[in-house]
Every structure is written in C-alpha cells, then in structure tokens.
C-alpha atoms as a PDB file:
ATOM      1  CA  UNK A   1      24.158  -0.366   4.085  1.00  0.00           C
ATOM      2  CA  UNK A   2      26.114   0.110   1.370  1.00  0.00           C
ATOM      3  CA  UNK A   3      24.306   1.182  -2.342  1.00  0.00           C
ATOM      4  CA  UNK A   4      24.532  -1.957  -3.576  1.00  0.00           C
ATOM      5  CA  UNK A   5      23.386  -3.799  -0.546  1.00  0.00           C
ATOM      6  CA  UNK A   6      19.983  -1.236  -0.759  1.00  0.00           C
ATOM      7  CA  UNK A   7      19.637  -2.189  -4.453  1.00  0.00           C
ATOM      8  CA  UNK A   8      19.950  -6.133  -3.558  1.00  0.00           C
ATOM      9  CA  UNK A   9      17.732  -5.520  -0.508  1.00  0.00           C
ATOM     10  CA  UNK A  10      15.228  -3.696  -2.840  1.00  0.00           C
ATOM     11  CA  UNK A  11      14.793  -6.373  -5.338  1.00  0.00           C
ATOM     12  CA  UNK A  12      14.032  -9.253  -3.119  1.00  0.00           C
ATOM     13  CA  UNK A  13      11.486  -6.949  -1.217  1.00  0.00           C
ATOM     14  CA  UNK A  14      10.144  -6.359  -4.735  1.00  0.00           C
ATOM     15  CA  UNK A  15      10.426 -10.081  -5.550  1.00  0.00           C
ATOM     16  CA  UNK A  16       8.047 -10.399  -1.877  1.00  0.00           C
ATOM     17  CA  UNK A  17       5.707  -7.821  -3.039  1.00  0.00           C
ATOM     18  CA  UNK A  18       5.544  -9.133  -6.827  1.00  0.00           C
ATOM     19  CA  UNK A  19       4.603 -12.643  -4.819  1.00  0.00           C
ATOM     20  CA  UNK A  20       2.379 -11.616  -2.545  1.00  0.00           C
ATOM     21  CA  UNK A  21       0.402  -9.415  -4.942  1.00  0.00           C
ATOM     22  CA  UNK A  22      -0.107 -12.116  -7.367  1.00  0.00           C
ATOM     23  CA  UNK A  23      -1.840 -13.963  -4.327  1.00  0.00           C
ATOM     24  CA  UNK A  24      -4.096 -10.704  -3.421  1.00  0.00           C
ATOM     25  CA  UNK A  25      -4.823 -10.375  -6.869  1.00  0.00           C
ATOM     26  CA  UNK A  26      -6.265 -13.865  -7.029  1.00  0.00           C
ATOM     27  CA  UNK A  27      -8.972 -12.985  -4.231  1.00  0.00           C
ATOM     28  CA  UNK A  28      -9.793  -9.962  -6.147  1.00  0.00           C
ATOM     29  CA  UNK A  29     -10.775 -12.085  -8.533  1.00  0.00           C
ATOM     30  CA  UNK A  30     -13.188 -14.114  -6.681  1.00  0.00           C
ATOM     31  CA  UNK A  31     -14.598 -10.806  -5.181  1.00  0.00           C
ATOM     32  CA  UNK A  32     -15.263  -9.384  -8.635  1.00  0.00           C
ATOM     33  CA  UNK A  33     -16.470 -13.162  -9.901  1.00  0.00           C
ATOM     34  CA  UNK A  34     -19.597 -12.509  -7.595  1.00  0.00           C
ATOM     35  CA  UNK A  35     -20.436  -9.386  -9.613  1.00  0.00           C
ATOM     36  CA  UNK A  36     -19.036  -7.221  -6.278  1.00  0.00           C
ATOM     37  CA  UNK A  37     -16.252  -4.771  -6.528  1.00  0.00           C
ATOM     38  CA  UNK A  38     -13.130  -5.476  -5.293  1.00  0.00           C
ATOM     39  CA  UNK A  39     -11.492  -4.641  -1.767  1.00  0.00           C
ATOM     40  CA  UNK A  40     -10.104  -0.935  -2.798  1.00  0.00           C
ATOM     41  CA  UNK A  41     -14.354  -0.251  -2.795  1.00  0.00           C
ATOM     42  CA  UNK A  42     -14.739  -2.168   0.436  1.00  0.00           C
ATOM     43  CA  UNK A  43     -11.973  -0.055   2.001  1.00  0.00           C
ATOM     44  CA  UNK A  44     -13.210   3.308   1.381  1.00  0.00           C
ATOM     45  CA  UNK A  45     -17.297   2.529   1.859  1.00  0.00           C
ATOM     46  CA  UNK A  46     -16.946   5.307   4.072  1.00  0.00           C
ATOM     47  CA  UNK A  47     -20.614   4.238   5.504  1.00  0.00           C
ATOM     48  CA  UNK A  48     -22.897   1.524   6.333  1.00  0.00           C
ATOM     49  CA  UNK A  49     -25.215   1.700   3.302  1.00  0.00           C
ATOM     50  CA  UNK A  50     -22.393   1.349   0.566  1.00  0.00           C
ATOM     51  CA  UNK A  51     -20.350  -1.381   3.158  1.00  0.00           C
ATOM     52  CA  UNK A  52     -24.165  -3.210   3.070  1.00  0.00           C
ATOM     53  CA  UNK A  53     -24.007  -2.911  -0.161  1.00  0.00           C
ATOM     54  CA  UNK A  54     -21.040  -4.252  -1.213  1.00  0.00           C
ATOM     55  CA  UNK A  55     -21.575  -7.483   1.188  1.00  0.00           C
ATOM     56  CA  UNK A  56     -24.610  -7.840  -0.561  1.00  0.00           C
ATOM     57  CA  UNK A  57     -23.372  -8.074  -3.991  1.00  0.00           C
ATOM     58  CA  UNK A  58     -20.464 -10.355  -2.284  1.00  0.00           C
ATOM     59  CA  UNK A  59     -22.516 -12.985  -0.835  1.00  0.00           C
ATOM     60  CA  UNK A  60     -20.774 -15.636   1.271  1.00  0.00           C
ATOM     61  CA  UNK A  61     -18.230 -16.565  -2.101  1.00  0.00           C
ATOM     62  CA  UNK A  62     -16.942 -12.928  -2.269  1.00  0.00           C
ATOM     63  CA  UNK A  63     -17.227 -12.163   1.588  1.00  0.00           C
ATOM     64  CA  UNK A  64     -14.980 -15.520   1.977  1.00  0.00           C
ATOM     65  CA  UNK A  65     -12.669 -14.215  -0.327  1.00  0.00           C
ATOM     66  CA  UNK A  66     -12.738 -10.783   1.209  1.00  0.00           C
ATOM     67  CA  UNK A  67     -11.907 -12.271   4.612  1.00  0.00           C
ATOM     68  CA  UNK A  68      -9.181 -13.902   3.380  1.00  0.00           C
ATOM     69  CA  UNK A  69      -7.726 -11.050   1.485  1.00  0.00           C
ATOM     70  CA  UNK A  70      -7.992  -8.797   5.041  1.00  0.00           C
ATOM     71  CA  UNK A  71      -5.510 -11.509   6.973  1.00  0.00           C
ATOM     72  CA  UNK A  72      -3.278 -11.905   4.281  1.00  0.00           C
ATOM     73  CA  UNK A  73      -3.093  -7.965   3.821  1.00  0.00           C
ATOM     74  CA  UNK A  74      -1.216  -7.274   7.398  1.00  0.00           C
ATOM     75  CA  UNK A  75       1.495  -9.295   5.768  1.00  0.00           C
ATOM     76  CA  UNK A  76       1.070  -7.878   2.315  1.00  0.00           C
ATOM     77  CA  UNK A  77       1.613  -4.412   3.971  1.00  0.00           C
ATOM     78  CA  UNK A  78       5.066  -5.358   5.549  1.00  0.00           C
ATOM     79  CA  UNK A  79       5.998  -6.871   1.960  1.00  0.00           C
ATOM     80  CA  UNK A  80       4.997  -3.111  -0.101  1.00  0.00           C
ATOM     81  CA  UNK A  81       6.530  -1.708   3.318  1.00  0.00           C
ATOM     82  CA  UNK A  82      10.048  -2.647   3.274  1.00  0.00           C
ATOM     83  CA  UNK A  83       9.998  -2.430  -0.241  1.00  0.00           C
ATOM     84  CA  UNK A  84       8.637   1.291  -0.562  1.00  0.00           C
ATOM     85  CA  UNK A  85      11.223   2.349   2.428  1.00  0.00           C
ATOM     86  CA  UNK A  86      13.777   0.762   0.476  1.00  0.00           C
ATOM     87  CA  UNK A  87      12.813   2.641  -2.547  1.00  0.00           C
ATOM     88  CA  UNK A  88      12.875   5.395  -0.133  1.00  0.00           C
ATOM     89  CA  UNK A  89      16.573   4.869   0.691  1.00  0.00           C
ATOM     90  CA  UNK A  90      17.371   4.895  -2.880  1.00  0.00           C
ATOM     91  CA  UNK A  91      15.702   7.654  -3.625  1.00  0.00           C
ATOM     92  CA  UNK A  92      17.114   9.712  -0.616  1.00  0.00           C
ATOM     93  CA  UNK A  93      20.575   8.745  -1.841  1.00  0.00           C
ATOM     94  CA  UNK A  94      20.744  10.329  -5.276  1.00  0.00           C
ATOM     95  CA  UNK A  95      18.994  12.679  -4.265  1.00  0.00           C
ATOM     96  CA  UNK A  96      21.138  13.793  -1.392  1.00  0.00           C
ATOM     97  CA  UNK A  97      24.049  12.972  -4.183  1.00  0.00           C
ATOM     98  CA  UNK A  98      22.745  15.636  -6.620  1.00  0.00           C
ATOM     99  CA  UNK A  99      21.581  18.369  -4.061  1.00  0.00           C
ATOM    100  CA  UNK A 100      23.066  17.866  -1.016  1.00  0.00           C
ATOM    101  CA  UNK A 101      19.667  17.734   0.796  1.00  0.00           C
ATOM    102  CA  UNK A 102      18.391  14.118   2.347  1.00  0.00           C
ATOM    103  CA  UNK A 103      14.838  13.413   3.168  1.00  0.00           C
ATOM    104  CA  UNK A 104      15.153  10.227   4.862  1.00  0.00           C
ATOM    105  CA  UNK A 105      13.213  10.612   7.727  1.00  0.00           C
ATOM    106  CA  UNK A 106      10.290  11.987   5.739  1.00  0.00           C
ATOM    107  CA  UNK A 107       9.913   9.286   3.928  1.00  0.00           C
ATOM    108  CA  UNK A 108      10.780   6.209   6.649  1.00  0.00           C
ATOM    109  CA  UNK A 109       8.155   7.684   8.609  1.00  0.00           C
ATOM    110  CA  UNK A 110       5.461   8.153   5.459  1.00  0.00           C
ATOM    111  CA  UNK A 111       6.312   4.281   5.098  1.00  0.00           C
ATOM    112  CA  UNK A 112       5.891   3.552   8.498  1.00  0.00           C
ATOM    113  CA  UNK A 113       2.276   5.623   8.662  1.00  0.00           C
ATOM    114  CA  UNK A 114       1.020   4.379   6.073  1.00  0.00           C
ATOM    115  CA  UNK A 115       1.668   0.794   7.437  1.00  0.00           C
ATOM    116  CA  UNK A 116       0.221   1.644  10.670  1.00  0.00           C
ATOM    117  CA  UNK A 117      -2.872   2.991   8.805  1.00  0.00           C
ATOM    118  CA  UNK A 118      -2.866  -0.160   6.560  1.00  0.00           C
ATOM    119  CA  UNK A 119      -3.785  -2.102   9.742  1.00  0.00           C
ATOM    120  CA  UNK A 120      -6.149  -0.104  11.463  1.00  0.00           C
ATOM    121  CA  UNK A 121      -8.362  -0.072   8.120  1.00  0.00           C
ATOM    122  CA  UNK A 122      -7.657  -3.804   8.077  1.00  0.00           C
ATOM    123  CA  UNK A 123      -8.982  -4.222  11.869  1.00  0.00           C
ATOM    124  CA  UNK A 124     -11.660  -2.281  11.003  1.00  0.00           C
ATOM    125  CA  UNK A 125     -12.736  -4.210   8.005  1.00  0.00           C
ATOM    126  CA  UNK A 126     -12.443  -7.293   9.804  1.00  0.00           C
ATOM    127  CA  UNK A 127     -15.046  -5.689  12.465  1.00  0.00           C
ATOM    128  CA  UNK A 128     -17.600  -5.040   9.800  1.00  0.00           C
ATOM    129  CA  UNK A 129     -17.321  -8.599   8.728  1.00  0.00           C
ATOM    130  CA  UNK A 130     -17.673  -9.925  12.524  1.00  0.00           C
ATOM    131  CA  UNK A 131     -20.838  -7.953  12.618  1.00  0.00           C
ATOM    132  CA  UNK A 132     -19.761  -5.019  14.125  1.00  0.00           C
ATOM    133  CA  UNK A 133     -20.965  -1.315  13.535  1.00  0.00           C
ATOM    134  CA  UNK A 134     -20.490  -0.878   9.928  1.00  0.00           C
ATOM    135  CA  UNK A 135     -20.925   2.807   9.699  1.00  0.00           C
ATOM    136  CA  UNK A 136     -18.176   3.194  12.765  1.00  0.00           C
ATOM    137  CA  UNK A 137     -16.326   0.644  10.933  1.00  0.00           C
ATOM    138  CA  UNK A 138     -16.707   1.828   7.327  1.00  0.00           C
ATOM    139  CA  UNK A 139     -16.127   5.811   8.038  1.00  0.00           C
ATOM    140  CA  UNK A 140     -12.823   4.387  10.460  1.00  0.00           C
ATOM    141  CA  UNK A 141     -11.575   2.034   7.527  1.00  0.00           C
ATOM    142  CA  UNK A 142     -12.343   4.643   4.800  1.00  0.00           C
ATOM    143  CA  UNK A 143     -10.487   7.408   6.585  1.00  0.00           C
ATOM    144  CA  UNK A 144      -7.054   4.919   7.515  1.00  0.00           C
ATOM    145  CA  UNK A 145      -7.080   3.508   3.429  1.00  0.00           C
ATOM    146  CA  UNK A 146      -7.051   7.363   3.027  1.00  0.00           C
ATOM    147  CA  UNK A 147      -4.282   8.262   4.903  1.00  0.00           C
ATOM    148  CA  UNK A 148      -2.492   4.955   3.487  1.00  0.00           C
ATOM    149  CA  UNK A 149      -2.677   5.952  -0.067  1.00  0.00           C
ATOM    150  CA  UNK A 150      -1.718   9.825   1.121  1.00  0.00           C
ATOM    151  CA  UNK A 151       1.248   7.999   2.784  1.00  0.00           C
ATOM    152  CA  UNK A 152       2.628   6.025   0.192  1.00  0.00           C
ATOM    153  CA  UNK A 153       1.906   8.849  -2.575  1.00  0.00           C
ATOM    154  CA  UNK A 154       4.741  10.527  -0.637  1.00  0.00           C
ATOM    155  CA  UNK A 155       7.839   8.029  -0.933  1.00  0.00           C
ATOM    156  CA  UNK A 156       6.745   7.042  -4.563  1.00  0.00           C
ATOM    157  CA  UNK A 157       6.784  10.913  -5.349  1.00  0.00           C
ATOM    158  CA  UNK A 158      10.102  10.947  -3.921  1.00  0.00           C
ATOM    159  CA  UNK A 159      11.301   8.386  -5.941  1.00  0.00           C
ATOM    160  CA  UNK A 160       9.832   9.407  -9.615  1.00  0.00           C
ATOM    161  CA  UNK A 161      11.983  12.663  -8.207  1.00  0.00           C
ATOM    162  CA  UNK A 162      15.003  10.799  -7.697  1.00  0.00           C
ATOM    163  CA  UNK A 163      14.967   8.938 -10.993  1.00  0.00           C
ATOM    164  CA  UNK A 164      13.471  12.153 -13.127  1.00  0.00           C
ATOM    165  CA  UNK A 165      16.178  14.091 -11.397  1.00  0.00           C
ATOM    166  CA  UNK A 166      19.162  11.152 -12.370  1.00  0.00           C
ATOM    167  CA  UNK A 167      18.142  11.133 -15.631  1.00  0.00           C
ATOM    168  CA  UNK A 168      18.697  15.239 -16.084  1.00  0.00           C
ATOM    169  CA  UNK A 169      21.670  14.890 -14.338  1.00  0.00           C
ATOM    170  CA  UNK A 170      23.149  12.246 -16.568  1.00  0.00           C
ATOM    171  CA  UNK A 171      21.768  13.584 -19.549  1.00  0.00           C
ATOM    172  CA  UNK A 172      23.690  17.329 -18.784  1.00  0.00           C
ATOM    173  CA  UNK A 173      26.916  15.372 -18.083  1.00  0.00           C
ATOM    174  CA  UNK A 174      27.238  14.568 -21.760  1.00  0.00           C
ATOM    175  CA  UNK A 175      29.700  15.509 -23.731  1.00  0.00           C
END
C-alpha cells in the first residue's frame, strides 16, 4: 500500500472505531446508571468475590447491558484492531524513513495479541455471566484484559515515537 492509501485506510478504520465506541460507550452508561462500575472493572475482577460483586451492584439492568457490551466487543476489537495496526504501519514508515530501522512485525503481531487476548477475556466474561466458575473465569478474563492493554500500549508507544520523532525531525530541517 502506498502512504497515502495507509493514511485513507487509517481514517475510515478510525471513522469504525469512533462509531463503534460511541455505541460501547452507551452501555457503559447503563452499567454505571445502576450505581455498578463499568466493564474495564468487570474485566479485571481478577476473582469471584469482586466479579459477585460487581453483578450485584449491576442487577439484571446493568448485567443486560453488560451482556450486550461483551458481543458487541469481538467486533469492537477488529474495529480498534485494524485501526491500531494501521497506526502501526504509519508509524513503522517514518520511522524506518528517519532511522533506517522498521518494526513492523513487532507491532502487527502486538495488534494481533492483543486481539486474540481481547476475545479470550470476552469468552470468559461471557462464562461468568452463563453461570460458570467465576473465580476461573474472573482470574482468566483479568489476566487476557491484562495482556490486551500490555499489547496495545506497545503500537500506541510506537506511534507517539513516530510522531515525537517527525516533529524533531522537521523542526531541525529549518532553516
């Protein structure tokens, strides 16, 4: 792809995300409306008590909501997916332009993990609100959102990189 097919690519994936997260956002609302936290807390319970918990304070209203933000999630994840490994492309790009070094495959497969780990935590989510085991569940989801956020921390470094290092670049090129 050429740089300007990446930078058209990037903003309708953003456009996708933008969308999609205005939808998320509106079940987040109707989790916190019950006087629950949102789904970040759900995500990393990390054990049974605190997963109780947090159903507890949902009731069926936030628990509703909570289901329906886990299904819509393993689409939300491809959306901030293809638009962090596009990001990702960019960033490898100009970088590669200003040192000669290209991290590509780092990133691509940070994006890729932290899909992957997106959906396991979502699976296991979904188990705790089928009535599975929720400590199982809750210590499995905890430790996949963990890796997720790890993950993605590592193209969006790469990026702030890329456009910190741009900047320099353009600003020592002045006359």
């Amino acid at each position: 792809m050429t740089d300007s097919e990446i930078t058209v690519a990037t903003r309708w994936a953003f456009g996708t995300w933008l969308a999609a997260t205005v939808l998320m956002l509106r079940l987040e609302r109707a989790m916190h409306a019950t006087g629950g936290p949102g789904i970040i807390a759900f995500e990393l319970a990390g054990s049974e008590q605190r997963a109780t918990a947090i159903l507890d304070m949902w009731g069926p209203t936030g628990t509703a909501a909570a289901r329906k933000s886990l299904w819509l999630d393993f689409g939300y994840m491809c959306s901030y997916g293809a638009f962090t490994a596009l990001l990702s492309e960019d960033a490898n790009r100009r970088i590669e332009q200003w040192s000669g070094i290209r991290f590509g495959p780092v990133a691509q497969v940070s994006c890729a993990t932290a899909v992957a780990a997106d959906a396991c935590e979502g699976v296991a989510l979904l188990n705790i609100l089928r009535g599975g085991d929720r400590q199982v569940y809750a210590a499995r989801a905890r430790k996949a959102a963990l890796t997720k956020f790890a993950m993605l921390s590592i193209p969006l470094a790469l990026w702030a990189t890329s456009r910190i290092t741009a900047r320099l670049s353009q600003e020592q090129t002045w006359p």
